[in-house]
PDB file of N, CA and C in Angstrom:
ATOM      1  N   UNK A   1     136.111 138.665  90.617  1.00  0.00           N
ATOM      2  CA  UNK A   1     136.645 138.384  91.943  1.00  0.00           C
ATOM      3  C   UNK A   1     137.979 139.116  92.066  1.00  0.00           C
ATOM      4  N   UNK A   2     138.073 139.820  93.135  1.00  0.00           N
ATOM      5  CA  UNK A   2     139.325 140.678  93.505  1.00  0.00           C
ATOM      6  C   UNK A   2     140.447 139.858  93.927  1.00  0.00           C
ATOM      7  N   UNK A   3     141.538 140.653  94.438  1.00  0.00           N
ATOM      8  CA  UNK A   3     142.415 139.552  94.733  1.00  0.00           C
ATOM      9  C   UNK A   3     142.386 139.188  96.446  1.00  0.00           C
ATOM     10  N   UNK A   4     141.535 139.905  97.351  1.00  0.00           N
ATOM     11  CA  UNK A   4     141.097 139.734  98.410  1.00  0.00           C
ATOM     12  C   UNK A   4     140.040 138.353  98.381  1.00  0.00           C
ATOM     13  N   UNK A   5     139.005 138.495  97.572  1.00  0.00           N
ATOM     14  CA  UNK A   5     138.305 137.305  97.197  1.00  0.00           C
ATOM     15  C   UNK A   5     138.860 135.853  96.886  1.00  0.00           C
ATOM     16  N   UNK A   6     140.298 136.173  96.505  1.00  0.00           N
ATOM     17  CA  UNK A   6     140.793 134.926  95.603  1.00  0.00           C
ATOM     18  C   UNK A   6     141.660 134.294  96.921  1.00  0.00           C
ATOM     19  N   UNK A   7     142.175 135.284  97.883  1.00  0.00           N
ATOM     20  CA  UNK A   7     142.848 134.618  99.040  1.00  0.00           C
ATOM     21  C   UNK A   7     141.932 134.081  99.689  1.00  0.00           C
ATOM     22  N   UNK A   8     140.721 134.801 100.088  1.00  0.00           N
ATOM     23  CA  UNK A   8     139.971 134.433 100.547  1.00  0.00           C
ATOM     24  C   UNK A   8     139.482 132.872 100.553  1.00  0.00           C
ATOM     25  N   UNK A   9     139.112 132.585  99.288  1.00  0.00           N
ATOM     26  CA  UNK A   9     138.785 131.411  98.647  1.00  0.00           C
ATOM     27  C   UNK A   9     139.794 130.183  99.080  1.00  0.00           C
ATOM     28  N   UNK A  10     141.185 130.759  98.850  1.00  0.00           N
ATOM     29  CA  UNK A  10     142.260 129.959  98.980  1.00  0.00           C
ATOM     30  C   UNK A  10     142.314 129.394 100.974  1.00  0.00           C
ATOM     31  N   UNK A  11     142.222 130.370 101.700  1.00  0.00           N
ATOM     32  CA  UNK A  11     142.206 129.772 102.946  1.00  0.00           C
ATOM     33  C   UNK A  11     140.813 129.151 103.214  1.00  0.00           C
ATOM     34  N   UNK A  12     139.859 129.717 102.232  1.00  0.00           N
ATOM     35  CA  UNK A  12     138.781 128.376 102.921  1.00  0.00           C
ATOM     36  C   UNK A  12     138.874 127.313 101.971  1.00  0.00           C
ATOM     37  N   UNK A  13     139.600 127.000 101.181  1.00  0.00           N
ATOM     38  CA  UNK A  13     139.325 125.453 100.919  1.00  0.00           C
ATOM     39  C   UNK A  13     140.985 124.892 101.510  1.00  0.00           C
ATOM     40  N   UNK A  14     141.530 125.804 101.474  1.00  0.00           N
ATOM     41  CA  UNK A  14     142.595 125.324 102.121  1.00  0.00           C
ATOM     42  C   UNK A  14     142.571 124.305 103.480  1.00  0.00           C
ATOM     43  N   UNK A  15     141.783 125.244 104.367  1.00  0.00           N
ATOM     44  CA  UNK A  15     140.953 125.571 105.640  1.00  0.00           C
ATOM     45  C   UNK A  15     139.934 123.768 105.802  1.00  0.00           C
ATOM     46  N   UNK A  16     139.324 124.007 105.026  1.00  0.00           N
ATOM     47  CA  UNK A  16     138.242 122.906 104.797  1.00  0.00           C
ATOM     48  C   UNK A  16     138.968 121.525 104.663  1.00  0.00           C
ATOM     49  N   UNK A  17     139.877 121.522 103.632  1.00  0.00           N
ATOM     50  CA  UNK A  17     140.308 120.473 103.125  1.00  0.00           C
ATOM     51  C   UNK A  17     141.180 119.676 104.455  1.00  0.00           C
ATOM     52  N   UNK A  18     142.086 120.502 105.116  1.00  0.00           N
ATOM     53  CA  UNK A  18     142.358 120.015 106.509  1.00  0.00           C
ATOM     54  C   UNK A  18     141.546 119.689 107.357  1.00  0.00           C
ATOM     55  N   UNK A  19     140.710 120.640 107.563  1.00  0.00           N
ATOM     56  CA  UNK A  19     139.683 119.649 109.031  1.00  0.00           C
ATOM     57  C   UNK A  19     138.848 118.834 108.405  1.00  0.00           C
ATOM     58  N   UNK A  20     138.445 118.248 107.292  1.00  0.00           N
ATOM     59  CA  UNK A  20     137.914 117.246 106.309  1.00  0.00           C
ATOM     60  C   UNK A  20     138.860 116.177 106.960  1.00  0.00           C
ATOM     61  N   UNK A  21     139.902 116.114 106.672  1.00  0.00           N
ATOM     62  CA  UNK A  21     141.241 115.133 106.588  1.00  0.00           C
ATOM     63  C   UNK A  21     141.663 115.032 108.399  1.00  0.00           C
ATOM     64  N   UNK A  22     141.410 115.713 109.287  1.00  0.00           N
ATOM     65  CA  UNK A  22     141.472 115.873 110.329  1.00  0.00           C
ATOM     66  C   UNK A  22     140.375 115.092 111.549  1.00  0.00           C
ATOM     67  N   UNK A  23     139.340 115.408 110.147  1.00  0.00           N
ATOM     68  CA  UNK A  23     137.943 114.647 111.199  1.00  0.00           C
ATOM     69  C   UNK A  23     137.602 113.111 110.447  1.00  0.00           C
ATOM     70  N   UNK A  24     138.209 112.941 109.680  1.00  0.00           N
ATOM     71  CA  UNK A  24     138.749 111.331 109.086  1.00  0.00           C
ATOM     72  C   UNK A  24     139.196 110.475 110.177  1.00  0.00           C
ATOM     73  N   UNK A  25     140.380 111.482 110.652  1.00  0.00           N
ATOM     74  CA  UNK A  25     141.580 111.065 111.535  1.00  0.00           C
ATOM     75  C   UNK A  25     140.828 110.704 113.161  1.00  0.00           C
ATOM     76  N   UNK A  26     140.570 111.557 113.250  1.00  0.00           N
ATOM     77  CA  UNK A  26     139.606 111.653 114.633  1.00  0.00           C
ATOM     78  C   UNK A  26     138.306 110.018 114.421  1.00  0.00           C
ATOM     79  N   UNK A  27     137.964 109.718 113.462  1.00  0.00           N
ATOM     80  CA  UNK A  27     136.784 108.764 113.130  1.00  0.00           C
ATOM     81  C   UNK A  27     137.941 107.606 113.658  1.00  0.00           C
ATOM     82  N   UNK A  28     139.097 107.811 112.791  1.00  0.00           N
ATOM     83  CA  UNK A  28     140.237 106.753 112.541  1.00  0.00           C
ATOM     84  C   UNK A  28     140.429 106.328 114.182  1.00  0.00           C
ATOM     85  N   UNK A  29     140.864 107.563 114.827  1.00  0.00           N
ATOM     86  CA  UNK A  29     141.382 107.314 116.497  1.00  0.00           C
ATOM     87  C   UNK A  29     140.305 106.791 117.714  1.00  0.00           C
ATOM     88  N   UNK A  30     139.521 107.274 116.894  1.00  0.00           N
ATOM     89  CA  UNK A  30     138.642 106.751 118.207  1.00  0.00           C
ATOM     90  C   UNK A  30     138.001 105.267 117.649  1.00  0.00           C
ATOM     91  N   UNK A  31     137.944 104.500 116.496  1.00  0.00           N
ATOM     92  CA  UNK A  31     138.107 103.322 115.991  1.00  0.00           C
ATOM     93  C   UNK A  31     138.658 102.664 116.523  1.00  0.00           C
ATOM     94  N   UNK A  32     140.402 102.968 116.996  1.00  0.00           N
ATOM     95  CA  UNK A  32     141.055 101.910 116.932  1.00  0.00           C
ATOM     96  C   UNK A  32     142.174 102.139 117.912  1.00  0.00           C
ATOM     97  N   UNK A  33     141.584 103.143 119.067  1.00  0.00           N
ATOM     98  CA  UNK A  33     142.669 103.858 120.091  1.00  0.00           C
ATOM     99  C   UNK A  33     142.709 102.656 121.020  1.00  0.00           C
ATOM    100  N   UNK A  34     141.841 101.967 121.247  1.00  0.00           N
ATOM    101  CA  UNK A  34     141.416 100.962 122.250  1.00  0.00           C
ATOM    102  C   UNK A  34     142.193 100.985 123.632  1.00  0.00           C
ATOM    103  N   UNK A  35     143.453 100.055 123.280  1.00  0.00           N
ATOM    104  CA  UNK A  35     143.808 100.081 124.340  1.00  0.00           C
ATOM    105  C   UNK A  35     145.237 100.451 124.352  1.00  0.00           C
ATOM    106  N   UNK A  36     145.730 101.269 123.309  1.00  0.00           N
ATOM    107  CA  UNK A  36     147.175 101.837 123.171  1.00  0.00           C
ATOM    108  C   UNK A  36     146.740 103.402 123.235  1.00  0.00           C
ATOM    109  N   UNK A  37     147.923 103.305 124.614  1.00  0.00           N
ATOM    110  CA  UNK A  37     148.384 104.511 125.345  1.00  0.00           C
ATOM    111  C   UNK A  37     148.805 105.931 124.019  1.00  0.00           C
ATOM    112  N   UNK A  38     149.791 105.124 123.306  1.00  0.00           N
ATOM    113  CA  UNK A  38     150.002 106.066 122.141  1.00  0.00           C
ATOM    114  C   UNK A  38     149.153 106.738 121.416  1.00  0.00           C
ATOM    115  N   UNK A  39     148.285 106.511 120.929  1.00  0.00           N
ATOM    116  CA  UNK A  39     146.804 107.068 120.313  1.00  0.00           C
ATOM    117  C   UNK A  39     145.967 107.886 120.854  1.00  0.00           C
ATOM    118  N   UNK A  40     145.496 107.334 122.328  1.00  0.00           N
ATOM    119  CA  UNK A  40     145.485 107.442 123.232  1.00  0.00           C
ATOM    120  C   UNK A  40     145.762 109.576 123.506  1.00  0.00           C
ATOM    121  N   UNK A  41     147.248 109.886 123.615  1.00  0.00           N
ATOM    122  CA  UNK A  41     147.576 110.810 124.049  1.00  0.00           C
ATOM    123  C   UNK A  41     147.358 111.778 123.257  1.00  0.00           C
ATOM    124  N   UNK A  42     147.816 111.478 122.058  1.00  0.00           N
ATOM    125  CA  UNK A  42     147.432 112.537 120.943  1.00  0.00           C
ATOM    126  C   UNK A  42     145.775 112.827 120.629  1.00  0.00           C
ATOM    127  N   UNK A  43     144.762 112.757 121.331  1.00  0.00           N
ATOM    128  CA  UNK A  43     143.594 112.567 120.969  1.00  0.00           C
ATOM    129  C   UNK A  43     143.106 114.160 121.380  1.00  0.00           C
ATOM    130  N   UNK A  44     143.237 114.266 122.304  1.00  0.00           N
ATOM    131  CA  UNK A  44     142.792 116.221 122.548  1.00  0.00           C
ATOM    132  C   UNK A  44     143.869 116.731 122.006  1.00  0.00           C
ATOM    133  N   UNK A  45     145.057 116.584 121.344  1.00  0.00           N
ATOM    134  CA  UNK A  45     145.621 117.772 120.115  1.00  0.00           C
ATOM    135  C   UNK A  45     145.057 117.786 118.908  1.00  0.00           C
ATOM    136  N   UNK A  46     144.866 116.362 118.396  1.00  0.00           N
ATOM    137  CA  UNK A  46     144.186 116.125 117.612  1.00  0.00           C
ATOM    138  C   UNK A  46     142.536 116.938 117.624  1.00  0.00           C
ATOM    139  N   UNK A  47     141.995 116.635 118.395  1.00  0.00           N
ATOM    140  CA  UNK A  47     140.713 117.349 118.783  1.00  0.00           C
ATOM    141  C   UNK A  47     140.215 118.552 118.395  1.00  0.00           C
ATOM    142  N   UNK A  48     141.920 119.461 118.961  1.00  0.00           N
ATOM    143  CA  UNK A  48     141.584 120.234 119.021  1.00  0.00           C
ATOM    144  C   UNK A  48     142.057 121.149 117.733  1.00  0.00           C
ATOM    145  N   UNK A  49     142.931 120.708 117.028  1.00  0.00           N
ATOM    146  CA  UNK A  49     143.607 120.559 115.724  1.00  0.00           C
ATOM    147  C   UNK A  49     142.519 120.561 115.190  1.00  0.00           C
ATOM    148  N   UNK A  50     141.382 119.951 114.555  1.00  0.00           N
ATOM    149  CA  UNK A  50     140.164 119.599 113.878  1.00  0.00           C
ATOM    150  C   UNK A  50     139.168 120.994 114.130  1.00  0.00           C
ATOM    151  N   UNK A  51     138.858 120.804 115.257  1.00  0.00           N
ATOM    152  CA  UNK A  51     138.036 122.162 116.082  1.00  0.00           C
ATOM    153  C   UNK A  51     138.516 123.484 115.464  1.00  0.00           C
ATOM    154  N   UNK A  52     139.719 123.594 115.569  1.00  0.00           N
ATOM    155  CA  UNK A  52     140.485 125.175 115.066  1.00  0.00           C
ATOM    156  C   UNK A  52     140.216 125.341 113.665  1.00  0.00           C
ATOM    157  N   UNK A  53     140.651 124.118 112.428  1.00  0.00           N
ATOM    158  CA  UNK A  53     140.498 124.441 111.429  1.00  0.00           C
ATOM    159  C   UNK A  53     139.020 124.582 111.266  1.00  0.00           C
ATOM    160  N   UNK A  54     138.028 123.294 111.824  1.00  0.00           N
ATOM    161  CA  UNK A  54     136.941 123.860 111.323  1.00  0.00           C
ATOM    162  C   UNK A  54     136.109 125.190 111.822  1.00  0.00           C
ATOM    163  N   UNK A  55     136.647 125.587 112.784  1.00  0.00           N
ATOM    164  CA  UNK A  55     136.634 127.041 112.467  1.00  0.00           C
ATOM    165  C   UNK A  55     137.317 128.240 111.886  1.00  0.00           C
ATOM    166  N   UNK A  56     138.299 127.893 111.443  1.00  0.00           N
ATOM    167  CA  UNK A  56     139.058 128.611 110.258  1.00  0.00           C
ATOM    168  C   UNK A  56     138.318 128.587 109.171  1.00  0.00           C
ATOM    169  N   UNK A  57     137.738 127.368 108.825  1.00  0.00           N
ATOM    170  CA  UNK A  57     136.863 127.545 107.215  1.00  0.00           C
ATOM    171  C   UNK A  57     135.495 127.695 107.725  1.00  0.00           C
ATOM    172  N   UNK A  58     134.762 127.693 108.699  1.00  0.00           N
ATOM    173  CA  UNK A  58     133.582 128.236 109.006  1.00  0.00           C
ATOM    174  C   UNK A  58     133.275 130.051 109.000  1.00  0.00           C
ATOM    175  N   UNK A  59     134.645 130.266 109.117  1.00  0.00           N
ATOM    176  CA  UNK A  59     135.004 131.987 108.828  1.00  0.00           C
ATOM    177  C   UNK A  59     135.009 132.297 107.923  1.00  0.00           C
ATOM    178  N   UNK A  60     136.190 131.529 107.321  1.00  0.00           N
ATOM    179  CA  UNK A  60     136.510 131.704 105.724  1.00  0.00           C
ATOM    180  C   UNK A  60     135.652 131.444 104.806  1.00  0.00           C
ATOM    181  N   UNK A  61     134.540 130.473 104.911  1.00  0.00           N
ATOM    182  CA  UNK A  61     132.995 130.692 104.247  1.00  0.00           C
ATOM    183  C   UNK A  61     132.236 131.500 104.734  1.00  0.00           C
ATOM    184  N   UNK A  62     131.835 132.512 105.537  1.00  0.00           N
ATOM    185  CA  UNK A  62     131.016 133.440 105.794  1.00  0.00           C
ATOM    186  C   UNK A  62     132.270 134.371 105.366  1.00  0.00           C
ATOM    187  N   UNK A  63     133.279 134.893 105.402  1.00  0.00           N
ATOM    188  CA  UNK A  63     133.803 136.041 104.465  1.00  0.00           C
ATOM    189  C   UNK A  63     134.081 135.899 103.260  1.00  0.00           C
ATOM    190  N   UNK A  64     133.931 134.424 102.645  1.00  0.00           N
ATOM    191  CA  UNK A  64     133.905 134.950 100.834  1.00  0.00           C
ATOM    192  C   UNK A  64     132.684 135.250 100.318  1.00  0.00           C
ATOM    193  N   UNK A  65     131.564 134.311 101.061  1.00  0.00           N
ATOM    194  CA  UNK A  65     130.538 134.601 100.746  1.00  0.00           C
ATOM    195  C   UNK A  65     130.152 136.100 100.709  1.00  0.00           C
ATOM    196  N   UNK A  66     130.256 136.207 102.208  1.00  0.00           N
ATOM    197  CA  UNK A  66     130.187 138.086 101.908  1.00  0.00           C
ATOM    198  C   UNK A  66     130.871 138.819 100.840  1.00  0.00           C
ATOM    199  N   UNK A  67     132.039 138.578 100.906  1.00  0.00           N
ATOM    200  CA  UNK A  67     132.555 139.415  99.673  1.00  0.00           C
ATOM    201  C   UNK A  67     132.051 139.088  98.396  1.00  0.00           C
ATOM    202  N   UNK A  68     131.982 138.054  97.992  1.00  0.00           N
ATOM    203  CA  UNK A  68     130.938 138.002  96.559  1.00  0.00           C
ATOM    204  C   UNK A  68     129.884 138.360  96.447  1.00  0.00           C
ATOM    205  N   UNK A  69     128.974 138.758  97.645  1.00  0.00           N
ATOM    206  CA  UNK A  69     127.583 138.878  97.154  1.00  0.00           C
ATOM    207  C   UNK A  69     127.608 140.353  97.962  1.00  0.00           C
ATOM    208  N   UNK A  70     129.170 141.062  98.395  1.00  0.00           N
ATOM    209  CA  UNK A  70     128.650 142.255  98.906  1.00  0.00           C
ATOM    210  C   UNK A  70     128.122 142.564 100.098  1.00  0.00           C
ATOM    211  N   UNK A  71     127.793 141.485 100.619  1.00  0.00           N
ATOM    212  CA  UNK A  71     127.163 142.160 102.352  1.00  0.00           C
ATOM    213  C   UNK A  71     128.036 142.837 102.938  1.00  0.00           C
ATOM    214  N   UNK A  72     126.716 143.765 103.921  1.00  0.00           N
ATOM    215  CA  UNK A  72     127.359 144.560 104.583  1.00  0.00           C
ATOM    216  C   UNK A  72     128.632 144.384 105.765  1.00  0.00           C
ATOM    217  N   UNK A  73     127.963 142.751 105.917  1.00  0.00           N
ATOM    218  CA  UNK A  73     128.904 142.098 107.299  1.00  0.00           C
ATOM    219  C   UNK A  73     130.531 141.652 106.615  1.00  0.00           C
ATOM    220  N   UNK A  74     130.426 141.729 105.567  1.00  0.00           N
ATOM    221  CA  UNK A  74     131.546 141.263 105.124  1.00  0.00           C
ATOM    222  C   UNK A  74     133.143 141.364 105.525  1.00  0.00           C
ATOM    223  N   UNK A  75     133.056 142.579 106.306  1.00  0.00           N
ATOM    224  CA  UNK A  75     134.206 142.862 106.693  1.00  0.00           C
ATOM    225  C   UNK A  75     134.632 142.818 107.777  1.00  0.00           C
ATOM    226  N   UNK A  76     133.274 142.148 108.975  1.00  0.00           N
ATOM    227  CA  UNK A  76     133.547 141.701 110.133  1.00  0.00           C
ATOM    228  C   UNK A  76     133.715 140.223 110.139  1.00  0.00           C
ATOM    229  N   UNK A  77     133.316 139.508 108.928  1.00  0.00           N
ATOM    230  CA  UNK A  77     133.880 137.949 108.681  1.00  0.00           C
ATOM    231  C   UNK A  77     135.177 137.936 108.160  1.00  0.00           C
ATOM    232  N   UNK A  78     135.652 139.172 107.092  1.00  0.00           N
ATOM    233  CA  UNK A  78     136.850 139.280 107.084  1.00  0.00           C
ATOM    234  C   UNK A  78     137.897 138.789 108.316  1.00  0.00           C
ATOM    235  N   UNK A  79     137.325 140.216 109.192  1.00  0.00           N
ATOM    236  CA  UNK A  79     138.197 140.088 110.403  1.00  0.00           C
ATOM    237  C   UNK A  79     138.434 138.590 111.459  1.00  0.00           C
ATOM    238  N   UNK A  80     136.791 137.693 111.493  1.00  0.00           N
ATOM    239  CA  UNK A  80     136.920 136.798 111.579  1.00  0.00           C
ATOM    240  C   UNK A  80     137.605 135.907 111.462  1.00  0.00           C
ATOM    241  N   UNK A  81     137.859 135.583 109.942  1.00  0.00           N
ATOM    242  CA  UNK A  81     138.709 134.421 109.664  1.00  0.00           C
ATOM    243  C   UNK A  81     140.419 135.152 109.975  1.00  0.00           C
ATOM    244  N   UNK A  82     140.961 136.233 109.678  1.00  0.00           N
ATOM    245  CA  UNK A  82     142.230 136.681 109.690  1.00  0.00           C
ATOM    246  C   UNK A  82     142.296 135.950 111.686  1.00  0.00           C
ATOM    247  N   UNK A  83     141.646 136.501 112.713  1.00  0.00           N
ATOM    248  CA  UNK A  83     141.424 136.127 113.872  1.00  0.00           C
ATOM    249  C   UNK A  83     141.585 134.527 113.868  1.00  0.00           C
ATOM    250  N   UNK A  84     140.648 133.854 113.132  1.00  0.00           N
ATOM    251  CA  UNK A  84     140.572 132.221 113.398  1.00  0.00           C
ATOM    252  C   UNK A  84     142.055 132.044 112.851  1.00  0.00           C
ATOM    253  N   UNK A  85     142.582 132.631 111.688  1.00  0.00           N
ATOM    254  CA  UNK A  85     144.230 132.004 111.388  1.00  0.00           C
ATOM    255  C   UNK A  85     145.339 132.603 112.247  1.00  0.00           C
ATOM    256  N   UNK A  86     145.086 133.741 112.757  1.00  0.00           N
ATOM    257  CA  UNK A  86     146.306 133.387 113.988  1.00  0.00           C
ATOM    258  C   UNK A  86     146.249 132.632 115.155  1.00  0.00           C
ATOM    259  N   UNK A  87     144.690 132.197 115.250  1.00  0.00           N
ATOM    260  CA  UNK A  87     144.813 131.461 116.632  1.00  0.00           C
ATOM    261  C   UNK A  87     145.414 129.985 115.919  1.00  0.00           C
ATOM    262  N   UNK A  88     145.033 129.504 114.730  1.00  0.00           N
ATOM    263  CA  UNK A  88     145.587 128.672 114.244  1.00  0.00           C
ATOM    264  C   UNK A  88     147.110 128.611 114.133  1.00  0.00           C
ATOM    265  N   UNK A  89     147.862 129.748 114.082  1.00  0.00           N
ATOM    266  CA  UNK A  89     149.437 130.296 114.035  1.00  0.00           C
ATOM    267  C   UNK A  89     149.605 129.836 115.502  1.00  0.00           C
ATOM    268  N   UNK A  90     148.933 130.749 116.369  1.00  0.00           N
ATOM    269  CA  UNK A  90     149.678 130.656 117.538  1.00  0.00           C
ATOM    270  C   UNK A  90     149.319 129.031 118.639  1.00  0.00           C
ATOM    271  N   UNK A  91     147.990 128.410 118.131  1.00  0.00           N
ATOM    272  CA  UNK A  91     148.351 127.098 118.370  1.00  0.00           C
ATOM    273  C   UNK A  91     149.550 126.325 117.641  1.00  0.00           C
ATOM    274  N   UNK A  92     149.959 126.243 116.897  1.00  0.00           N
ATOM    275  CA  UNK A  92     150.799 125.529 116.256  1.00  0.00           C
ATOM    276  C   UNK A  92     152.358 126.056 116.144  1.00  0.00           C
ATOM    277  N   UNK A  93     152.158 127.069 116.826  1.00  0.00           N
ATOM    278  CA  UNK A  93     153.669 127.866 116.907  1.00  0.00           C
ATOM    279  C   UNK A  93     154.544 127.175 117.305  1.00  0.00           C
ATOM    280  N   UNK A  94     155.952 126.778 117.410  1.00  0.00           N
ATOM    281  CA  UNK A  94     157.316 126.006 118.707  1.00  0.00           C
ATOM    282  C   UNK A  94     156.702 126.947 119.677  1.00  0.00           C
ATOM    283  N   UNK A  95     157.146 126.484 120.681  1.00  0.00           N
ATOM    284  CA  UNK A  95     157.470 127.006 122.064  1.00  0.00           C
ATOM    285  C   UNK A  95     159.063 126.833 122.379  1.00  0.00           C
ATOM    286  N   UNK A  96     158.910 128.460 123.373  1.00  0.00           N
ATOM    287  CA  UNK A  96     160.539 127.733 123.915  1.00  0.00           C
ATOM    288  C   UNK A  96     161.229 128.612 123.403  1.00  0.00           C
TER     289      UNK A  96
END
């Protein structure tokens, strides 16, 4: 495994391990949002927080895979996941 492979690896379990822990959270909120406003508001950031990563590691597993086994597509899942982590950057950026 190269050292492209090994980052690789690193943002998808990285990747995974958050929207794992994200879609916990989401089970958690909609459990027990009931009738507080507070819970309540954060529920489409949250949402969408979950959504982003799990497509960050839905990338990031179709480009390691490629790169370990060589496919030809490999370097358009590359581009993929690099794409899914800045939209992940630029959701989560400050504003202002």
């Amino acid at each position: 495994m190269g050292p492209l492979g090994f980052l690789t690896g690193v943002v998808l379990g990285s990747a995974a391990s958050i929207a794992m822990v994200l879609a916990m959270v989401v089970v958690i909120f909609a459990l027990t949002a009931g009738g507080r406003a507070a819970l309540g508001a954060e529920y489409p950031s949250l949402l969408a927080a979950a959504g982003l990563f799990g497509l960050l590691a839905a990338a990031a597993a179709a480009a390691f895979v490629g790169l370990q086994q060589t496919r030809p597509w490999r370097w358009v899942a590359q581009g993929a996941m690099w794409l899914a982590l800045g939209l992940v950057v630029l959701y989560f950026w400050p504003r202002g």
